[in-house]
PDB file of N, CA and C in Angstrom:
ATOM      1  N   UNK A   1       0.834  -1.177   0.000  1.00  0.00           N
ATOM      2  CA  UNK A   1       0.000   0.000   0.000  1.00  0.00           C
ATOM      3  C   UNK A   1       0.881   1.243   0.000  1.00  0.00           C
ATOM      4  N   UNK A   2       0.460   2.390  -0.391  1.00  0.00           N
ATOM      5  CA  UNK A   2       1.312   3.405  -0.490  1.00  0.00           C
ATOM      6  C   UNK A   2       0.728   4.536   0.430  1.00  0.00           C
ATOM      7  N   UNK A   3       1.564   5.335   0.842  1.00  0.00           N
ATOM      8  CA  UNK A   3       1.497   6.171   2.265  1.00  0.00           C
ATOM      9  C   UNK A   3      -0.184   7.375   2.093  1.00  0.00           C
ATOM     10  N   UNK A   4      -0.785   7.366   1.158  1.00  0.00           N
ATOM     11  CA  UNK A   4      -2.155   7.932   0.508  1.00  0.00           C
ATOM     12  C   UNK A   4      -2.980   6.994   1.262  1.00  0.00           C
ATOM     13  N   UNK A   5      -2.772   5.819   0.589  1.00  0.00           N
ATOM     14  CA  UNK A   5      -3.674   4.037   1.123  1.00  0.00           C
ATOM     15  C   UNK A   5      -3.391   3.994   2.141  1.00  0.00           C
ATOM     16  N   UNK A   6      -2.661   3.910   3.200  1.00  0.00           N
ATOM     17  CA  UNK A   6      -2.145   3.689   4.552  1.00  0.00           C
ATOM     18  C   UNK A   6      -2.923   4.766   5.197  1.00  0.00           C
ATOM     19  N   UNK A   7      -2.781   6.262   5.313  1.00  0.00           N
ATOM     20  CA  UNK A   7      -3.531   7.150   5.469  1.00  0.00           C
ATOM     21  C   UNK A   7      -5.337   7.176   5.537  1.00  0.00           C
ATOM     22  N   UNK A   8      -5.616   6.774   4.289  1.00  0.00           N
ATOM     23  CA  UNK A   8      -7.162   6.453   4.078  1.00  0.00           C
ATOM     24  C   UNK A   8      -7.505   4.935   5.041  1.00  0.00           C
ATOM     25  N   UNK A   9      -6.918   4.247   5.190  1.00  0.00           N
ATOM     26  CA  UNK A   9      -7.252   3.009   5.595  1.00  0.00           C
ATOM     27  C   UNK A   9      -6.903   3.424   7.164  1.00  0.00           C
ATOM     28  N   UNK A  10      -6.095   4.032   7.671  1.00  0.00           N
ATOM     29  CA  UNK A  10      -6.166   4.801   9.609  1.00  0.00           C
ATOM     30  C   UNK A  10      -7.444   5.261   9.500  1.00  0.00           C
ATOM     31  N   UNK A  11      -7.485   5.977   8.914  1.00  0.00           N
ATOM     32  CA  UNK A  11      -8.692   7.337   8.966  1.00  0.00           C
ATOM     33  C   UNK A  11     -10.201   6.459   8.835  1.00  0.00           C
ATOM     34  N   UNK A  12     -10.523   5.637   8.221  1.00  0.00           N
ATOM     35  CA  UNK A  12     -12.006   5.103   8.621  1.00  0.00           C
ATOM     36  C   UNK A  12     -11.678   4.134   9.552  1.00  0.00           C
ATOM     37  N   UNK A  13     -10.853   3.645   9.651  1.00  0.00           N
ATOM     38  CA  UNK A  13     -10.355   2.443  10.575  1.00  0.00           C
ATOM     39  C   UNK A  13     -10.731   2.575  11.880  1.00  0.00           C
ATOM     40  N   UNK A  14     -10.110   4.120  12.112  1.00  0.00           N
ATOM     41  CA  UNK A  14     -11.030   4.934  13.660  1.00  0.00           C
ATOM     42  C   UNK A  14     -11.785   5.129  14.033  1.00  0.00           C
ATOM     43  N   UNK A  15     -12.901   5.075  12.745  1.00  0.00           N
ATOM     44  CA  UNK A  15     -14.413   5.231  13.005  1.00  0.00           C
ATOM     45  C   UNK A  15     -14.883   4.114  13.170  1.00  0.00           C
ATOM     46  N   UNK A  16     -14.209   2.712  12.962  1.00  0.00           N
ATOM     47  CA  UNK A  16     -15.060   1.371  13.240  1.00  0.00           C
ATOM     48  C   UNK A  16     -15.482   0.965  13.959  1.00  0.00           C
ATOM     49  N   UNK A  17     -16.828  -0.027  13.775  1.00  0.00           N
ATOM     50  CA  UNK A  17     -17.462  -0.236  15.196  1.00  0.00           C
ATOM     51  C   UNK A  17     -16.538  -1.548  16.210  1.00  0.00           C
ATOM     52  N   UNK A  18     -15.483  -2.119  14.841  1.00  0.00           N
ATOM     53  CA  UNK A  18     -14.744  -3.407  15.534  1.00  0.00           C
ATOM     54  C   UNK A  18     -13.710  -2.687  15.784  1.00  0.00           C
ATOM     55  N   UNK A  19     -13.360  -1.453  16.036  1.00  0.00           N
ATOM     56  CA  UNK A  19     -11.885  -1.001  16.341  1.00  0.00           C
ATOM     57  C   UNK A  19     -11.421  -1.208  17.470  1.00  0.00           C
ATOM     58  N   UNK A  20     -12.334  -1.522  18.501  1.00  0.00           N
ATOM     59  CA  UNK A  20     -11.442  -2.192  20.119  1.00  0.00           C
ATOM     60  C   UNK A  20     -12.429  -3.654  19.499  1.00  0.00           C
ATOM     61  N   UNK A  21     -11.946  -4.477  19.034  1.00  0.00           N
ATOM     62  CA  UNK A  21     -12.423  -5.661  18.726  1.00  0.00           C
ATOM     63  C   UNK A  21     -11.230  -6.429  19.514  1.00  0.00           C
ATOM     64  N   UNK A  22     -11.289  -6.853  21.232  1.00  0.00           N
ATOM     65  CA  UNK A  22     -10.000  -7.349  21.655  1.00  0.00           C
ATOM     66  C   UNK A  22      -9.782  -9.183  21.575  1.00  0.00           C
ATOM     67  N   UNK A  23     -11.696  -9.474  21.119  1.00  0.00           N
ATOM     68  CA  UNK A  23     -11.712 -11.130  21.512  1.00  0.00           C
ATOM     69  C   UNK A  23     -11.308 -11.582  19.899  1.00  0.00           C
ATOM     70  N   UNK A  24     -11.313 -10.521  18.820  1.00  0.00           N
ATOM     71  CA  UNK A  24     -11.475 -11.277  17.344  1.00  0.00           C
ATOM     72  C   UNK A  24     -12.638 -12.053  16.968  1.00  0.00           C
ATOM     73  N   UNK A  25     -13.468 -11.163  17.181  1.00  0.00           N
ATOM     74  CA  UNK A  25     -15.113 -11.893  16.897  1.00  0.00           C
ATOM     75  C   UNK A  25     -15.599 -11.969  15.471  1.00  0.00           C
ATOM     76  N   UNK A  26     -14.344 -10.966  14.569  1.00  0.00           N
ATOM     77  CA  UNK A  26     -14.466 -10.527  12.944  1.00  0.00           C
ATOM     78  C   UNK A  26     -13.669 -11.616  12.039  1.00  0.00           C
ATOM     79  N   UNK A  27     -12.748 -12.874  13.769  1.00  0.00           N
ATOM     80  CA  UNK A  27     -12.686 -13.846  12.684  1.00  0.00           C
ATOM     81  C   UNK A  27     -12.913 -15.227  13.178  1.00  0.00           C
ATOM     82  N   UNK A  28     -14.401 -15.486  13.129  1.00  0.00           N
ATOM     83  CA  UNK A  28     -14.755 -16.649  13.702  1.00  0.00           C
ATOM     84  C   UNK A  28     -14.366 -18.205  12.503  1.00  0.00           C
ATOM     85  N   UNK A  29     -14.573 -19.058  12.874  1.00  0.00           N
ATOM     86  CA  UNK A  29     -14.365 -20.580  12.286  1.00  0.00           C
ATOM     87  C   UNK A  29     -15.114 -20.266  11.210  1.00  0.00           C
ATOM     88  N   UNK A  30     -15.158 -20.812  10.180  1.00  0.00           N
ATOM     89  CA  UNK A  30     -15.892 -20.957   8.878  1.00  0.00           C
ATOM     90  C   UNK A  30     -17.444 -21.482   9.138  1.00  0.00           C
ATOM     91  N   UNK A  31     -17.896 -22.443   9.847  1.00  0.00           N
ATOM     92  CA  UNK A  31     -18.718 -23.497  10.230  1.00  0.00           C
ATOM     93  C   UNK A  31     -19.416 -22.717  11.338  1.00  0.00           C
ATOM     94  N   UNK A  32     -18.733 -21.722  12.004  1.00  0.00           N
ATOM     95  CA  UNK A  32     -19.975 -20.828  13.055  1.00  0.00           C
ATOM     96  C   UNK A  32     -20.911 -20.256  12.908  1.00  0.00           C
ATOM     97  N   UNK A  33     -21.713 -20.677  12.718  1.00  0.00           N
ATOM     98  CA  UNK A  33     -22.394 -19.454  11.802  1.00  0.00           C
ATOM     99  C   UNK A  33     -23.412 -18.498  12.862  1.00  0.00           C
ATOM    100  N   UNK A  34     -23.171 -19.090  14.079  1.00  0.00           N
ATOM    101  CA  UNK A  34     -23.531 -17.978  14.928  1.00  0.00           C
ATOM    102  C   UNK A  34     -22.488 -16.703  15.347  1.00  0.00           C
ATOM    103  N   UNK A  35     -21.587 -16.949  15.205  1.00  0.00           N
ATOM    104  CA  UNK A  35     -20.571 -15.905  15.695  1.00  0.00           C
ATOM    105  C   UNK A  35     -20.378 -15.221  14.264  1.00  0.00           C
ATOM    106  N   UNK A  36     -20.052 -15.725  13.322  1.00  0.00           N
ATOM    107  CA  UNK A  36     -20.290 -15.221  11.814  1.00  0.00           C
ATOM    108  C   UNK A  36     -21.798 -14.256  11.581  1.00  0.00           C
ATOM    109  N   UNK A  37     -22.870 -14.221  12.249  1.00  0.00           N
ATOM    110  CA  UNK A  37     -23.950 -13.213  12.488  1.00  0.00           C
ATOM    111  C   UNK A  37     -23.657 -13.001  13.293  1.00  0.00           C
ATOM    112  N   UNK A  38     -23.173 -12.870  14.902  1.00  0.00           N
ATOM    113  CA  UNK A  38     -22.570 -11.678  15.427  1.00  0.00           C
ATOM    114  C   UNK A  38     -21.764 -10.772  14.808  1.00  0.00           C
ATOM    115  N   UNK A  39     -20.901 -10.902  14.098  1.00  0.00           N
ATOM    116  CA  UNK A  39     -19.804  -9.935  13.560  1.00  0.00           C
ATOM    117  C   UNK A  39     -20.500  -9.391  12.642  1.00  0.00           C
ATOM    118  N   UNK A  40     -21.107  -9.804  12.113  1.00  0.00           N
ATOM    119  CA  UNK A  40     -21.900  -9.520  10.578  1.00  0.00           C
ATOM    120  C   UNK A  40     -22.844  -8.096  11.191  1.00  0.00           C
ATOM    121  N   UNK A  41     -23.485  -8.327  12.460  1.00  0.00           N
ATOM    122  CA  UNK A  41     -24.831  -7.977  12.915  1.00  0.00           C
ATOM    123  C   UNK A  41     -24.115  -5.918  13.490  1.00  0.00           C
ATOM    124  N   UNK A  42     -22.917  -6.694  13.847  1.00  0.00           N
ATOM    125  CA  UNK A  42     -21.990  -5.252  14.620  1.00  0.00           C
ATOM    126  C   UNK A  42     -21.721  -4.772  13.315  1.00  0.00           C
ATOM    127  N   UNK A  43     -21.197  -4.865  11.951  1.00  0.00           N
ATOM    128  CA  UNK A  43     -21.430  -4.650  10.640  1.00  0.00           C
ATOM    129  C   UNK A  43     -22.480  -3.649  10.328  1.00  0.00           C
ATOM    130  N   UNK A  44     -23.491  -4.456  10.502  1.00  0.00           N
ATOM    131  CA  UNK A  44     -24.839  -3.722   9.992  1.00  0.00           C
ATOM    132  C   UNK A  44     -25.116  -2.116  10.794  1.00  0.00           C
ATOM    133  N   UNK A  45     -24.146  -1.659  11.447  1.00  0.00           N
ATOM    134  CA  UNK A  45     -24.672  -0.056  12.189  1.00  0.00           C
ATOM    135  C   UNK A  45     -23.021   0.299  12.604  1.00  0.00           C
ATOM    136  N   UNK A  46     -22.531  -0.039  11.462  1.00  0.00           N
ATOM    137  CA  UNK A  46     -21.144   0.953  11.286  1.00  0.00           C
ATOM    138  C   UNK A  46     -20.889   1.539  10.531  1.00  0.00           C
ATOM    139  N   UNK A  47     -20.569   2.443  11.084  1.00  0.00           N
ATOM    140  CA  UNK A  47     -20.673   3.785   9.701  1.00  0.00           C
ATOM    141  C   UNK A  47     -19.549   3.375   8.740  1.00  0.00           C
ATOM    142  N   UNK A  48     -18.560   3.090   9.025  1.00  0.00           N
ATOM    143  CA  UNK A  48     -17.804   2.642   7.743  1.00  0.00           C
ATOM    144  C   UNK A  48     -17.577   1.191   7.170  1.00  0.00           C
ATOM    145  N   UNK A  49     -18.854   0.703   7.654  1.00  0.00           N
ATOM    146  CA  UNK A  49     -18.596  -0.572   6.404  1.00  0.00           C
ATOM    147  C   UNK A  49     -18.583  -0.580   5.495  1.00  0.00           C
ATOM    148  N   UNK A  50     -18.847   0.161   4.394  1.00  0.00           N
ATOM    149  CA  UNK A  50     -18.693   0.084   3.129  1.00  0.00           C
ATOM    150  C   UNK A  50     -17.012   0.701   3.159  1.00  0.00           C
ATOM    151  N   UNK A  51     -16.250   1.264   3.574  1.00  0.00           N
ATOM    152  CA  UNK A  51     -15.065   1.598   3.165  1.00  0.00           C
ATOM    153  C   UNK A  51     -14.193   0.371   4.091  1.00  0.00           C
ATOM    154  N   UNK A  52     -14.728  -0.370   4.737  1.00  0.00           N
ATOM    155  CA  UNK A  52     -13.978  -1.816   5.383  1.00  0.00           C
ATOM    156  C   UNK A  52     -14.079  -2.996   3.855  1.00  0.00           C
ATOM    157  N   UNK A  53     -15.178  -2.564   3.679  1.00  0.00           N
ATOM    158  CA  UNK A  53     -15.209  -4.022   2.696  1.00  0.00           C
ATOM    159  C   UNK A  53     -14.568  -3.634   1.193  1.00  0.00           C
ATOM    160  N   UNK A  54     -14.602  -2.503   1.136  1.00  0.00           N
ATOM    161  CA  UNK A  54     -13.861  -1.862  -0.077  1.00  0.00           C
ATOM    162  C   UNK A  54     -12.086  -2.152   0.270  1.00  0.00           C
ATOM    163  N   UNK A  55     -11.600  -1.553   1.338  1.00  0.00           N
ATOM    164  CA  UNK A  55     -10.366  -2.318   1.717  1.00  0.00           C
ATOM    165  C   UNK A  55      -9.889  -3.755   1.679  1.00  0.00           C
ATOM    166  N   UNK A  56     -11.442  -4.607   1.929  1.00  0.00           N
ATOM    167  CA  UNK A  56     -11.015  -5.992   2.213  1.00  0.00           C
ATOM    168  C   UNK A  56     -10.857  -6.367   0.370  1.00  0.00           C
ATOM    169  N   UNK A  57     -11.734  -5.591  -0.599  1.00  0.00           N
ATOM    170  CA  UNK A  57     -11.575  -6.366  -1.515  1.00  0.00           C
ATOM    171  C   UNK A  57     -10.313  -5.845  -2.648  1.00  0.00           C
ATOM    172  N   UNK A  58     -10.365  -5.041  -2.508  1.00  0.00           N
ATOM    173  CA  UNK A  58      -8.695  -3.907  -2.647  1.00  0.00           C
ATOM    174  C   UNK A  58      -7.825  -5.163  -2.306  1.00  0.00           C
ATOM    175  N   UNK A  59      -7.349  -5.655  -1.040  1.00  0.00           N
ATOM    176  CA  UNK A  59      -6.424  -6.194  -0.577  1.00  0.00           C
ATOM    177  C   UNK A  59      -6.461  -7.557  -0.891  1.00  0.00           C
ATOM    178  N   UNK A  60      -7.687  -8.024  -0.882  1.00  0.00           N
ATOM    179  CA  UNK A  60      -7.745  -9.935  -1.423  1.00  0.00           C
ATOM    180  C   UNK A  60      -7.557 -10.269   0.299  1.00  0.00           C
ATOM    181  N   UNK A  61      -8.992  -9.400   1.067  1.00  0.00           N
ATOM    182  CA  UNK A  61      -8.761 -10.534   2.574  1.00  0.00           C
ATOM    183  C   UNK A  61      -9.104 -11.346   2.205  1.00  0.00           C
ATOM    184  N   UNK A  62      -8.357 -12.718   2.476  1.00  0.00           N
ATOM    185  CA  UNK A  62      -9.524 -13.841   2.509  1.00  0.00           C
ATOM    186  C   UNK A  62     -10.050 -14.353   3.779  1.00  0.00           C
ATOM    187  N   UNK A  63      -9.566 -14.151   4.830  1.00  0.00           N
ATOM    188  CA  UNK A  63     -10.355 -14.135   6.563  1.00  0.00           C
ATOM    189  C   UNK A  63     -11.230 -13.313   7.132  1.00  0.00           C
ATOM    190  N   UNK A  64     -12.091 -13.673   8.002  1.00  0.00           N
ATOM    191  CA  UNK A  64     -12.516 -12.320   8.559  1.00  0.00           C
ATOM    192  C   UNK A  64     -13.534 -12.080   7.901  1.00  0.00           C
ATOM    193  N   UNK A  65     -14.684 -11.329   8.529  1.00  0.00           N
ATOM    194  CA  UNK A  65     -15.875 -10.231   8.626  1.00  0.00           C
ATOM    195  C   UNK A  65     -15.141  -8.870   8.347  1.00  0.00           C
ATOM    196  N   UNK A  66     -15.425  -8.714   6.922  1.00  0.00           N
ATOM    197  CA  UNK A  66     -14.853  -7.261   6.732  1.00  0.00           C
ATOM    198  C   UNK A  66     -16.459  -6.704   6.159  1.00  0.00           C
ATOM    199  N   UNK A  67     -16.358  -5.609   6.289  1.00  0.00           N
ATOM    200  CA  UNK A  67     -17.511  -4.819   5.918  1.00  0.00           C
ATOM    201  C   UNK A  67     -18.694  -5.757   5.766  1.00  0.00           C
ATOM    202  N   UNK A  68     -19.132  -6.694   6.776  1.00  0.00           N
ATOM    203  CA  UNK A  68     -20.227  -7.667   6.638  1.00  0.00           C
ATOM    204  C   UNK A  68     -20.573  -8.823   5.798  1.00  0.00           C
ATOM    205  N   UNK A  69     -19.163  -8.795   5.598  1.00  0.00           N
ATOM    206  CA  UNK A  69     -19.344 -10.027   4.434  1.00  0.00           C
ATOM    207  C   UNK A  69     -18.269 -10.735   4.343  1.00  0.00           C
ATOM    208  N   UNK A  70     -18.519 -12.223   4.103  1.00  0.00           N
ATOM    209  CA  UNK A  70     -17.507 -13.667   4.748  1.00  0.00           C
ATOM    210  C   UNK A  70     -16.642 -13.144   3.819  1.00  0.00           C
ATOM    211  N   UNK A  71     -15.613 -14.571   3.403  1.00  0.00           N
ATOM    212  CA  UNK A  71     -14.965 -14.096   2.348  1.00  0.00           C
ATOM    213  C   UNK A  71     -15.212 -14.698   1.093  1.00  0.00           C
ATOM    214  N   UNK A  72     -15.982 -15.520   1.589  1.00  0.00           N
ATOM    215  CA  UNK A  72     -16.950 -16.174   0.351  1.00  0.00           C
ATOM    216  C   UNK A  72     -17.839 -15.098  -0.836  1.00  0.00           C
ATOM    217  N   UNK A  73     -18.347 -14.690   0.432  1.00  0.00           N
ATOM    218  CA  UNK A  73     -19.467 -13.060  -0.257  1.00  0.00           C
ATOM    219  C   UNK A  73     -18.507 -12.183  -0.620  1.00  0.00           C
ATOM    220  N   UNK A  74     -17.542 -12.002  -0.250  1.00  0.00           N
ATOM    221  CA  UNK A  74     -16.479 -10.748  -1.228  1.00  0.00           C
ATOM    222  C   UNK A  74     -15.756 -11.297  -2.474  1.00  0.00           C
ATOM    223  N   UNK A  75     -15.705 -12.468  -2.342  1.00  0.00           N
ATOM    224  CA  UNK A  75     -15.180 -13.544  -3.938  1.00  0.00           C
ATOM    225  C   UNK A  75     -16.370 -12.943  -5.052  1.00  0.00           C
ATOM    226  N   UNK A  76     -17.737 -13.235  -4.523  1.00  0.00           N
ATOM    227  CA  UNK A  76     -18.625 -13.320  -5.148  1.00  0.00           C
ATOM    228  C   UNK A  76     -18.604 -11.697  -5.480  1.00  0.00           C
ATOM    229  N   UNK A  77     -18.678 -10.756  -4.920  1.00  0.00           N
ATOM    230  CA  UNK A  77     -18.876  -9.486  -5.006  1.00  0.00           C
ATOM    231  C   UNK A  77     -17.475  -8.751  -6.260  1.00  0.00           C
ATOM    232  N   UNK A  78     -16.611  -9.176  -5.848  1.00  0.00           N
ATOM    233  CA  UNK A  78     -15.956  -9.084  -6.438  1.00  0.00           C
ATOM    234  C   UNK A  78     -15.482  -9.671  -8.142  1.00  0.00           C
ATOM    235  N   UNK A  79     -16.139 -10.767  -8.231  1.00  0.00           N
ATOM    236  CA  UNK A  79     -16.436 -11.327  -9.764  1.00  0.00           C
ATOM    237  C   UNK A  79     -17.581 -10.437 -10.235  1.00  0.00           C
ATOM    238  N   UNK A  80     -18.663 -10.123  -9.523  1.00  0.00           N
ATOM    239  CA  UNK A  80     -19.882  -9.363  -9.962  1.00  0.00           C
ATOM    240  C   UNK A  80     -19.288  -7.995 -10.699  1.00  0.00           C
ATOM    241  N   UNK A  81     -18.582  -7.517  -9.328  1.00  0.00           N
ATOM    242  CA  UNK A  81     -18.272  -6.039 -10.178  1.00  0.00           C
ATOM    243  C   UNK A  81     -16.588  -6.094 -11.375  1.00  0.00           C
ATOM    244  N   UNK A  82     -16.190  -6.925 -11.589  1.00  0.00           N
ATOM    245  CA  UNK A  82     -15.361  -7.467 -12.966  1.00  0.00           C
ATOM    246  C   UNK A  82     -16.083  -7.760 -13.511  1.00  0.00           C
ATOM    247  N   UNK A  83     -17.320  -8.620 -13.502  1.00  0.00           N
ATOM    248  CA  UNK A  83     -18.109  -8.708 -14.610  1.00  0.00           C
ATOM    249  C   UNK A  83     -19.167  -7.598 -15.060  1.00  0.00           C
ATOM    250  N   UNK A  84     -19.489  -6.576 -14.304  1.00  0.00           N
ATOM    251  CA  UNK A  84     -19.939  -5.547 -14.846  1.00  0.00           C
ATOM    252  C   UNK A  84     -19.188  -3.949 -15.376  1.00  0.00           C
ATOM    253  N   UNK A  85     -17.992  -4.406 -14.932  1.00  0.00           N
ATOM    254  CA  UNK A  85     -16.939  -3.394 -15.438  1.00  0.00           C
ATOM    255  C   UNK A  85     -16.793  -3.804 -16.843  1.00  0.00           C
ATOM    256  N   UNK A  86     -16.440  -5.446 -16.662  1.00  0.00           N
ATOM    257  CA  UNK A  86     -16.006  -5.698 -18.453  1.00  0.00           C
ATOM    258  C   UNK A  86     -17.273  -5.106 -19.137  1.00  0.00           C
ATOM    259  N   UNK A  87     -18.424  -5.419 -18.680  1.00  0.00           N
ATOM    260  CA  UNK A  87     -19.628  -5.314 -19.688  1.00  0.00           C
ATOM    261  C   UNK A  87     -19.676  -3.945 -20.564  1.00  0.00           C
ATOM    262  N   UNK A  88     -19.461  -3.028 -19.700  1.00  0.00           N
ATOM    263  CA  UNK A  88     -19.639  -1.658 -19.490  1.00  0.00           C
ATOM    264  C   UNK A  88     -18.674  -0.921 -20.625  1.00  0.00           C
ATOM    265  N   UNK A  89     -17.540  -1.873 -20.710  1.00  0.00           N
ATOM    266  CA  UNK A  89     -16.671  -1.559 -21.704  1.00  0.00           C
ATOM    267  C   UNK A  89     -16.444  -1.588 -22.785  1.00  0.00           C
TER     268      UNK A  89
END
């Protein structure tokens, strides 16, 4: 990342609702799927999830509850919007 990206990624990072996240509840077992809707649920009333999950898919997380979505759902999200970029073109 370059010191612009590093910058932008502090700066909403502070506003997160997982930013004292001390137990790691954003990275439960694959197979939980109750703790996977906890993290998801703290997601849903943070003001910067959409710039968490934009980071996660920028970066290729593949762990973790980033902006409310496994990493299954950001694979998927992420083919969606390549496939509507190519279209577009």
């Amino acid at each position: 990342m370059n010191e612009l990206a590093d910058y932008q990624y502090e700066e909403w990072r502070e506003g997160a609702a997982c930013a004292e996240d001390t137990e790691g509840i954003f990275f439960p077992d694959d197979g939980d799927v109750g703790a996977i809707r906890r993290a998801k649920s703290i997601c849903d009333d943070c003001p910067v999830a959409q710039d968490c999950l934009l980071y996660a898919i920028e970066t290729n997380q593949s762990v973790g509850i980033w902006g409310g979505t496994t990493p299954r759902e950001r694979r998927k999200l992420k083919r969606q919007w390549t496939e509507e970029i190519r279209r577009a073109s």
